[in-house]
Protein backbone atom coordinates (compact mmCIF):
# COMPACT_ATOMS: atom_id res chain seq x y z
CA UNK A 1 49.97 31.78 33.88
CA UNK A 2 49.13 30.39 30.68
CA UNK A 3 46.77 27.67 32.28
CA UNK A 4 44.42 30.85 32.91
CA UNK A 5 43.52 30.88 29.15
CA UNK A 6 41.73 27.79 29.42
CA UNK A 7 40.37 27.87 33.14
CA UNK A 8 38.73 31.26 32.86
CA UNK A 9 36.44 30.41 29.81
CA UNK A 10 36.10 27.03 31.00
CA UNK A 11 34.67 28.43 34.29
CA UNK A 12 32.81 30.59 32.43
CA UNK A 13 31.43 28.09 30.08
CA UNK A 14 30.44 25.80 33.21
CA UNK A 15 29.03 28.89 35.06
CA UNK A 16 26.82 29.26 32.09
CA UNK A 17 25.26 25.92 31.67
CA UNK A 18 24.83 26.09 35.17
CA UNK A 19 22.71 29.60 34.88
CA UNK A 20 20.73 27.81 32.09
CA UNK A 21 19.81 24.98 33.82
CA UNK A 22 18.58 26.83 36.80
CA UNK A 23 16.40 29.02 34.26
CA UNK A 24 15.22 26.22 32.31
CA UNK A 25 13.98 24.24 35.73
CA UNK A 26 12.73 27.62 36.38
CA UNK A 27 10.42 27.60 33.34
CA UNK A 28 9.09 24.09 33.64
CA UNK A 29 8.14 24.35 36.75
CA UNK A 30 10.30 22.51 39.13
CA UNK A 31 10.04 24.89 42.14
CA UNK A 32 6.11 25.42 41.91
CA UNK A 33 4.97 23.35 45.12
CA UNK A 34 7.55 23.36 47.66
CA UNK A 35 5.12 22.17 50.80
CA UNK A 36 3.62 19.23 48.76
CA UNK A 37 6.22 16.72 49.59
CA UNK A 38 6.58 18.07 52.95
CA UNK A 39 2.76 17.51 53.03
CA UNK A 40 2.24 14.36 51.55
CA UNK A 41 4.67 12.73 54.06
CA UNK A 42 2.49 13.12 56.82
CA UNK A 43 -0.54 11.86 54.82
CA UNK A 44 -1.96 8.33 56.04
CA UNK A 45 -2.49 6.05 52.89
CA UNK A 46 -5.33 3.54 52.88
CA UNK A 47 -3.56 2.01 49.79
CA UNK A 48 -1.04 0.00 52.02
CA UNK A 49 0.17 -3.06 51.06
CA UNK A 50 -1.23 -6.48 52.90
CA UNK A 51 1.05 -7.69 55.65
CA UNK A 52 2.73 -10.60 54.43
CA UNK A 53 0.96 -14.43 55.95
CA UNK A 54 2.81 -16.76 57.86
């Protein structure tokens, strides 16, 4: 029973940072376009690299 006074805050603590991370991705916009890469995936390039001679 004693091992609960360090797992609980430590779970806490962890559950926390957790929470702030999600807040700060939140605020610098990580989740703004979430159909660009979806997008941009289907996109032909014209930038392709030269097939290799020989």
């Amino acid at each position: 029973m004693n091992i609960l006074l360090y797992l609980i805050p430590i779970a806490l603590v962890l559950g926390g940072l957790g929470l702030a991370a999600f807040f700060w991705s939140l605020r610098s916009g990580q989740f703004d376009d979430l159909d660009g890469a979806a997008h941009r995936i289907l996109e032909d390039d014209d930038d392709s690299p030269n097939p290799p001679k020989g």
